[in-house]
C-alpha atoms as a PDB file:
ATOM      1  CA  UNK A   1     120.089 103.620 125.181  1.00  0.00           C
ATOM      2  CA  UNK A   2     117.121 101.215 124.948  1.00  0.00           C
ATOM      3  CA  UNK A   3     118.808  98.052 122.494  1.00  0.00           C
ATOM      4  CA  UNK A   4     116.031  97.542 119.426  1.00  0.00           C
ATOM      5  CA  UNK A   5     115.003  93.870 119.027  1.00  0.00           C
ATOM      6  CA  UNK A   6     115.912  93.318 115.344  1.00  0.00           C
ATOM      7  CA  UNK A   7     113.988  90.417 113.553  1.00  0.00           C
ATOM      8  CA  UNK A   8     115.971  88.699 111.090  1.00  0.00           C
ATOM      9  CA  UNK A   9     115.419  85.590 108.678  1.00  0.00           C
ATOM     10  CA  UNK A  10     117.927  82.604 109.923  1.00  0.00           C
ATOM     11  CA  UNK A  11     118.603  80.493 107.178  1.00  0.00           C
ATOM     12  CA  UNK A  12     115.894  77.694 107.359  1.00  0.00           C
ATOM     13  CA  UNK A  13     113.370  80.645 106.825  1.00  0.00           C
ATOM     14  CA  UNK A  14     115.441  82.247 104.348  1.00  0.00           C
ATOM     15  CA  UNK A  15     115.287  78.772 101.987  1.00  0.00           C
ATOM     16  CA  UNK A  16     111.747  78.511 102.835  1.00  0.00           C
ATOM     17  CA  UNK A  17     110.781  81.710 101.255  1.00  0.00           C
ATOM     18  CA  UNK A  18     113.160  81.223  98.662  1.00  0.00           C
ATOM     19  CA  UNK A  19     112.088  77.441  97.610  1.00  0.00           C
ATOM     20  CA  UNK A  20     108.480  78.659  97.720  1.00  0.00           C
ATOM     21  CA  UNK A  21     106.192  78.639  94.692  1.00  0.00           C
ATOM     22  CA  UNK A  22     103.468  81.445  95.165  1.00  0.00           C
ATOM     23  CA  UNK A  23     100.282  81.331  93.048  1.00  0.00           C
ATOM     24  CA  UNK A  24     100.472  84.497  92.018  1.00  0.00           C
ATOM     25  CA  UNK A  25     103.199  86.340  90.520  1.00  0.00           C
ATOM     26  CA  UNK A  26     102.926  89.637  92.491  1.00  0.00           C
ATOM     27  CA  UNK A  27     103.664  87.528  95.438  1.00  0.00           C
ATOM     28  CA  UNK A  28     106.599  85.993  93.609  1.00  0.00           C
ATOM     29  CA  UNK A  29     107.859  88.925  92.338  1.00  0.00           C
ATOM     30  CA  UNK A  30     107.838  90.188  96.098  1.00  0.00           C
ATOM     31  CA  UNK A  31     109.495  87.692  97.409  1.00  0.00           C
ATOM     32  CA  UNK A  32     112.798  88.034  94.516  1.00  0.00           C
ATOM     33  CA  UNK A  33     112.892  91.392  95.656  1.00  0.00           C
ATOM     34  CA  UNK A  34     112.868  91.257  99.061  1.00  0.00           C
ATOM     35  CA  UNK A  35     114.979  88.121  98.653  1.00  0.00           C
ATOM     36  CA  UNK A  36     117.816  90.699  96.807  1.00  0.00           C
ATOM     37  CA  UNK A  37     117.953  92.835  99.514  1.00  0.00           C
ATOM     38  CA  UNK A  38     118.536  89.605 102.144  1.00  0.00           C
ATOM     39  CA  UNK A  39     121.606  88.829  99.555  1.00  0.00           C
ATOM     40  CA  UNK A  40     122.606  93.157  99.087  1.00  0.00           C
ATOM     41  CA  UNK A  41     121.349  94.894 102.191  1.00  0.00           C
ATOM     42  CA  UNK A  42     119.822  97.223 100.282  1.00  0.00           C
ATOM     43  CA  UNK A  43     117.200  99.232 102.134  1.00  0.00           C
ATOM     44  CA  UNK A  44     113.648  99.796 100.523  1.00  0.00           C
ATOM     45  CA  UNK A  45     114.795 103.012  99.285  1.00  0.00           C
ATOM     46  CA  UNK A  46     117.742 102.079  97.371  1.00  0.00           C
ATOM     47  CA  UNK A  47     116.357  98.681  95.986  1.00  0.00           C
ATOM     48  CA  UNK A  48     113.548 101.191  94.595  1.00  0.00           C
ATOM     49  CA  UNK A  49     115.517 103.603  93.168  1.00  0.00           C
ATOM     50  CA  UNK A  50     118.630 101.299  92.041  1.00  0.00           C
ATOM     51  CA  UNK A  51     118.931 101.943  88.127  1.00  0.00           C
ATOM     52  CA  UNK A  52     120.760  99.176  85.911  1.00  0.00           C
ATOM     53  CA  UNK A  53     123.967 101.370  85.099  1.00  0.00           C
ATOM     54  CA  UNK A  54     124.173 101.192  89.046  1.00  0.00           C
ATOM     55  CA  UNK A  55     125.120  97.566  88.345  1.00  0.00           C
ATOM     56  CA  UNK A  56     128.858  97.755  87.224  1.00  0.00           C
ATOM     57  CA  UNK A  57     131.751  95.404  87.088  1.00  0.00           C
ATOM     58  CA  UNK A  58     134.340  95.971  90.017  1.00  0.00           C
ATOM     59  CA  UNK A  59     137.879  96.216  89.908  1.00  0.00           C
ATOM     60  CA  UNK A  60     137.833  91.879  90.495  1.00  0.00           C
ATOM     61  CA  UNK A  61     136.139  91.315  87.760  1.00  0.00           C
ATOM     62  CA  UNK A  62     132.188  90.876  89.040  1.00  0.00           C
ATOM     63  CA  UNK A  63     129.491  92.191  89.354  1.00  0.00           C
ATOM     64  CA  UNK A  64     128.589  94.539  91.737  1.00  0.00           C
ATOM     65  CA  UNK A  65     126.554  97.528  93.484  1.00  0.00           C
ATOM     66  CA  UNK A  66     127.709 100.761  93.564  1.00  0.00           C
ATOM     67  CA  UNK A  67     125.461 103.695  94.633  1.00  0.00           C
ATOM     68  CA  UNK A  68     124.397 105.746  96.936  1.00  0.00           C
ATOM     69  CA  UNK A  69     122.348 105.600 100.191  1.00  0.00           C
ATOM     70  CA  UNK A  70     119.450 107.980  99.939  1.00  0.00           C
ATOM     71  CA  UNK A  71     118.471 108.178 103.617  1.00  0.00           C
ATOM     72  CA  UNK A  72     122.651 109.156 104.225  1.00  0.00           C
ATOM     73  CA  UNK A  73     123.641 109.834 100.414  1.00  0.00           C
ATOM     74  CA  UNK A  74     126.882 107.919 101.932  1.00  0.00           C
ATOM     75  CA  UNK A  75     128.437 105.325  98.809  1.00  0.00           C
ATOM     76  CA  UNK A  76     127.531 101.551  98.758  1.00  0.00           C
ATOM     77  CA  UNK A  77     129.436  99.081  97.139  1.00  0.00           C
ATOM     78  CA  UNK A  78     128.012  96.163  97.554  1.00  0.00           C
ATOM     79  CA  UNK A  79     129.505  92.919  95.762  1.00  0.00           C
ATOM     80  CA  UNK A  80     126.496  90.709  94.376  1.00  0.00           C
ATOM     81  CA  UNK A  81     126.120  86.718  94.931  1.00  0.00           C
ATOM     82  CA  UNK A  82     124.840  84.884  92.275  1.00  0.00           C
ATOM     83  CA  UNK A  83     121.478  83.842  93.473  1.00  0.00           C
ATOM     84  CA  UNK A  84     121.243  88.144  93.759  1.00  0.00           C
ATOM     85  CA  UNK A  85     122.457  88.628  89.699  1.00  0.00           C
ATOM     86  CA  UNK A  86     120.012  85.967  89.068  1.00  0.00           C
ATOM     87  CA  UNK A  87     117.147  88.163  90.248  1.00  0.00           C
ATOM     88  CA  UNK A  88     118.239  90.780  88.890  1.00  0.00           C
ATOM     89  CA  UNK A  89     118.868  88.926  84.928  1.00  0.00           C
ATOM     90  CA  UNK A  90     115.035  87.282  85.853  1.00  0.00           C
ATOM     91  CA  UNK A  91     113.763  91.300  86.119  1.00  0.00           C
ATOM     92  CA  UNK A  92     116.187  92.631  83.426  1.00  0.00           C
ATOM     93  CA  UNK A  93     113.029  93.013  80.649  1.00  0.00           C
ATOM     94  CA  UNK A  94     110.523  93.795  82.998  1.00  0.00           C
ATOM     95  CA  UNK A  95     108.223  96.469  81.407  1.00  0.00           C
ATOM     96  CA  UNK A  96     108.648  98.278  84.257  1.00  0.00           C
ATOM     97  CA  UNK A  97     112.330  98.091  84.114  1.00  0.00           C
ATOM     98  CA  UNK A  98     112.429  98.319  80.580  1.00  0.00           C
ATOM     99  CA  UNK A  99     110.978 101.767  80.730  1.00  0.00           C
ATOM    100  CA  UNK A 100     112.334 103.314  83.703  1.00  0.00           C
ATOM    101  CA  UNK A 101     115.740 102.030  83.392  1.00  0.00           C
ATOM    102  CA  UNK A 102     115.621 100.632  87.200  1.00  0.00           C
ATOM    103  CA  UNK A 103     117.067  97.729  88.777  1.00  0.00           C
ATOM    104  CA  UNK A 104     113.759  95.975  90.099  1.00  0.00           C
ATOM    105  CA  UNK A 105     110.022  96.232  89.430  1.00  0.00           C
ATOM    106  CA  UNK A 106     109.457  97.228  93.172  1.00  0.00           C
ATOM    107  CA  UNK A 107     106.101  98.170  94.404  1.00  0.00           C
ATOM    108  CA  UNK A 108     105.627 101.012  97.343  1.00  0.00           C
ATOM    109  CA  UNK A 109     106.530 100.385 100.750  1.00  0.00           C
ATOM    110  CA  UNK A 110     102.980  99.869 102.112  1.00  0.00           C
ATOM    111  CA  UNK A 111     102.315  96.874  99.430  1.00  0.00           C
ATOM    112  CA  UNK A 112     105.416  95.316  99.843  1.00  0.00           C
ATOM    113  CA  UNK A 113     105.098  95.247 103.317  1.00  0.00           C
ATOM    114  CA  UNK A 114     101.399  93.981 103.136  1.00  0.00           C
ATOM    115  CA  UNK A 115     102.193  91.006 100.479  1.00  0.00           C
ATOM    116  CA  UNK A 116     105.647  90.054 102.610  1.00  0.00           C
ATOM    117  CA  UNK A 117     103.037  89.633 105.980  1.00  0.00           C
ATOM    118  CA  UNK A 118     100.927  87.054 103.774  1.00  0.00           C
ATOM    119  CA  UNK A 119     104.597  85.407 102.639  1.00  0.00           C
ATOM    120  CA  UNK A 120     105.365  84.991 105.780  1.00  0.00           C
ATOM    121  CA  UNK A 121     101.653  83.609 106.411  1.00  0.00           C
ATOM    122  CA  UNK A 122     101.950  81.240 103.876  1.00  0.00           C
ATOM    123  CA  UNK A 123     105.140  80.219 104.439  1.00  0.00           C
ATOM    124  CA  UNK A 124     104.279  79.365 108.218  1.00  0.00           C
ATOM    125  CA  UNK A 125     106.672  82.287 109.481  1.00  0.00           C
ATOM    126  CA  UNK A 126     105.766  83.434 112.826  1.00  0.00           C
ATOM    127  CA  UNK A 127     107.988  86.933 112.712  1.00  0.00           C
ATOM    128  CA  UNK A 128     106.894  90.043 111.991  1.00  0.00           C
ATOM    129  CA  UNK A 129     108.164  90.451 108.273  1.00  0.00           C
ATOM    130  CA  UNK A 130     108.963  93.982 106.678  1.00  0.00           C
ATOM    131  CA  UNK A 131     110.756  95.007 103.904  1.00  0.00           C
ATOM    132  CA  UNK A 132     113.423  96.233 106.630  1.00  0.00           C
ATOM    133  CA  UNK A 133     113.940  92.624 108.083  1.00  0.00           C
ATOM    134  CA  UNK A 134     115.857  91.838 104.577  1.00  0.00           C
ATOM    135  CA  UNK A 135     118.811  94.244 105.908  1.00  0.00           C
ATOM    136  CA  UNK A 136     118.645  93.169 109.084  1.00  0.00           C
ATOM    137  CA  UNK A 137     119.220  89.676 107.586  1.00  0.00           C
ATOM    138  CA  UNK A 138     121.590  90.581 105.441  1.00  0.00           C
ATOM    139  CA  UNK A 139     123.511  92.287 108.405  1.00  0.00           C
ATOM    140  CA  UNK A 140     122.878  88.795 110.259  1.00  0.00           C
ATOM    141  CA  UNK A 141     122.675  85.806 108.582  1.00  0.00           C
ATOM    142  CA  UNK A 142     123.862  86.481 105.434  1.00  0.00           C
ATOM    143  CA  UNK A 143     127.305  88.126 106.352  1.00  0.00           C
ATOM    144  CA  UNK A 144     128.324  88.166 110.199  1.00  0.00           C
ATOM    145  CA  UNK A 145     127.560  84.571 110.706  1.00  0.00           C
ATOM    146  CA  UNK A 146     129.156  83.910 107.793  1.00  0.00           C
ATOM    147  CA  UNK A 147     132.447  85.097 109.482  1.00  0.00           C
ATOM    148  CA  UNK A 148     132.045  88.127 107.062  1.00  0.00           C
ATOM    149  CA  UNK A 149     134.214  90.774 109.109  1.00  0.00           C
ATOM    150  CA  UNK A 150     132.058  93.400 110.733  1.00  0.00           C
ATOM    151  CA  UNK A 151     133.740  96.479 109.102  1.00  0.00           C
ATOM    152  CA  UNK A 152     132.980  94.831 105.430  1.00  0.00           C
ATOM    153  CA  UNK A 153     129.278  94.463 106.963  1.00  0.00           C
ATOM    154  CA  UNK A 154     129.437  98.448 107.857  1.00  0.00           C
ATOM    155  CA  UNK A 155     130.679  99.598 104.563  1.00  0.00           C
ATOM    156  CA  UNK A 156     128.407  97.369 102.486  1.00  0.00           C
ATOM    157  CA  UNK A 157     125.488  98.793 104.708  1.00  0.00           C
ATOM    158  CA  UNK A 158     126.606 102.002 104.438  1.00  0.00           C
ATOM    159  CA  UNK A 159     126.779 102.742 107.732  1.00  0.00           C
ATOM    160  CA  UNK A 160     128.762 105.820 108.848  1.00  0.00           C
ATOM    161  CA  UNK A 161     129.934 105.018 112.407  1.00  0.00           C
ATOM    162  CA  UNK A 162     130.611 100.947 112.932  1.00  0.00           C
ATOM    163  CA  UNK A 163     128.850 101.335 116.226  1.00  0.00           C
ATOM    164  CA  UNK A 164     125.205 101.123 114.400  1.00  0.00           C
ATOM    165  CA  UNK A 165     126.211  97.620 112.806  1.00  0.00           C
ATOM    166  CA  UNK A 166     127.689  96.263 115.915  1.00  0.00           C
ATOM    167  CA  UNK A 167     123.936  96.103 116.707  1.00  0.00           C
ATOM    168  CA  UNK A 168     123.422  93.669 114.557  1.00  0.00           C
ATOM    169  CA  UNK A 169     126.682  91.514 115.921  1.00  0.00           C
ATOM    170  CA  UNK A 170     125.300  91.736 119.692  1.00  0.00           C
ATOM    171  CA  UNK A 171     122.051  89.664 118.400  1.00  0.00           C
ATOM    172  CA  UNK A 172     124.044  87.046 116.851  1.00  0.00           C
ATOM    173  CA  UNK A 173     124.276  84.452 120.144  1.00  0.00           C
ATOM    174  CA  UNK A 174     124.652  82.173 117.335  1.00  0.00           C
ATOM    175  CA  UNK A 175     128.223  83.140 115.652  1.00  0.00           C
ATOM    176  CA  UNK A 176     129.330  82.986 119.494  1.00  0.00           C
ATOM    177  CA  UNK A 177     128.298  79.987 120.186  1.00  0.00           C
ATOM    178  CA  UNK A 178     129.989  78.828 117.233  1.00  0.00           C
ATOM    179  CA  UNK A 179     133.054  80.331 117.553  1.00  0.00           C
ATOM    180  CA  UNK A 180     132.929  79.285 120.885  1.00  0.00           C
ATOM    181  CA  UNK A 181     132.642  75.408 119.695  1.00  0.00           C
ATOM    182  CA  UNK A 182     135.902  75.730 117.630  1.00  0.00           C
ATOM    183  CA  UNK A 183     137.438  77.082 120.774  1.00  0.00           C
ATOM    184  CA  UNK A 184     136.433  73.793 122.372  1.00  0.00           C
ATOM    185  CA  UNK A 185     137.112  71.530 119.797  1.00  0.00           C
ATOM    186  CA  UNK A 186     140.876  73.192 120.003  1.00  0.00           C
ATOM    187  CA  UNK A 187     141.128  72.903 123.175  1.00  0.00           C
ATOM    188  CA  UNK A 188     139.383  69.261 123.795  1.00  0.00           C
ATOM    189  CA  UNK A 189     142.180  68.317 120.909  1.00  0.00           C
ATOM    190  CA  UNK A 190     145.305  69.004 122.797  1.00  0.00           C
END
């Protein structure tokens, strides 16, 4: 099986996109949402089709995700970080929200895809950026090198089998080499 080389946001270029004012507001409004799915790991599909009663309190008191996949129609729970309600309260009396009773004013696929390659040019990111790099940095960044434990990571994806997010922990050279640095510094200390 030929391994896919999954691009992913590290953190620099995550606070880059996130810290930048665009002049327009469509490429603003791109960047929140795309930005929501680096915080959820929501895929395109479920970011477009997440409705507002989809946003529920959770059995700990916050806020969180719970829906459905639509490409595996397998439940996602997905507990949301503040800067990720905060996009979502910014969007909350969106026309286009207001009417349809979804999550997000999201665009199609094709646009989003097109305004996130002239983010990225703006921004002075040299990756190719799609809407499906936000769940790959999610998967990534956000959680495993956090120390988030890969089975949480699977379930909030919404993965059925753990061996499709252990994809995502072979890329991280990263979270090795930092876990390997504690190892050291234990050792070293004795």
């Amino acid at each position: 099986m030929k391994i896919v080389d999954r691009v992913f946001l590290n953190q620099d270029e995550i606070d880059l996109i996130a810290n930048k004012v665009f002049e327009t507001m469509r490429l603003n409004q791109v960047r929140d949402i795309f930005l929501f799915s680096c915080l959820t790991g929501l895929a395109y599909a479920d970011v477009q089709k997440l409705k507002k009663t989809e946003i529920v309190k959770g059995l700990d008191g916050k806020m969180w995700i719970f829906t459905k996949r639509q490409k595996t129609d397998t439940p996602t729970r997905v507990p949301l970080l503040a800067s990720a309600l905060a996009i979502l309260n910014k969007y909350a009396y969106h026309p286009a929200c207001d009417n349809s009773g979804k999550a997000l004013p999201v665009s199609t696929n094709q646009k989003m895809n097109a305004y996130l390659k002239e983010i990225a040019g703006i921004c002075g990111i040299n990756k190719e950026l799609t809407y499906h790099t936000a769940r790959h940095t999610f998967a990534t960044t956000v959680t495993l090198s956090n120390g988030v434990p890969i089975e949480s990571v699977s379930k909030m994806l919404g993965h059925t089998n753990i061996k499709t997010t252990q994809h995502y922990a072979k890329i991280l050279d990263m979270k090795v080499s930092q876990d390997m640095a504690l190892l050291k510094q234990k050792y070293n200390a004795g």
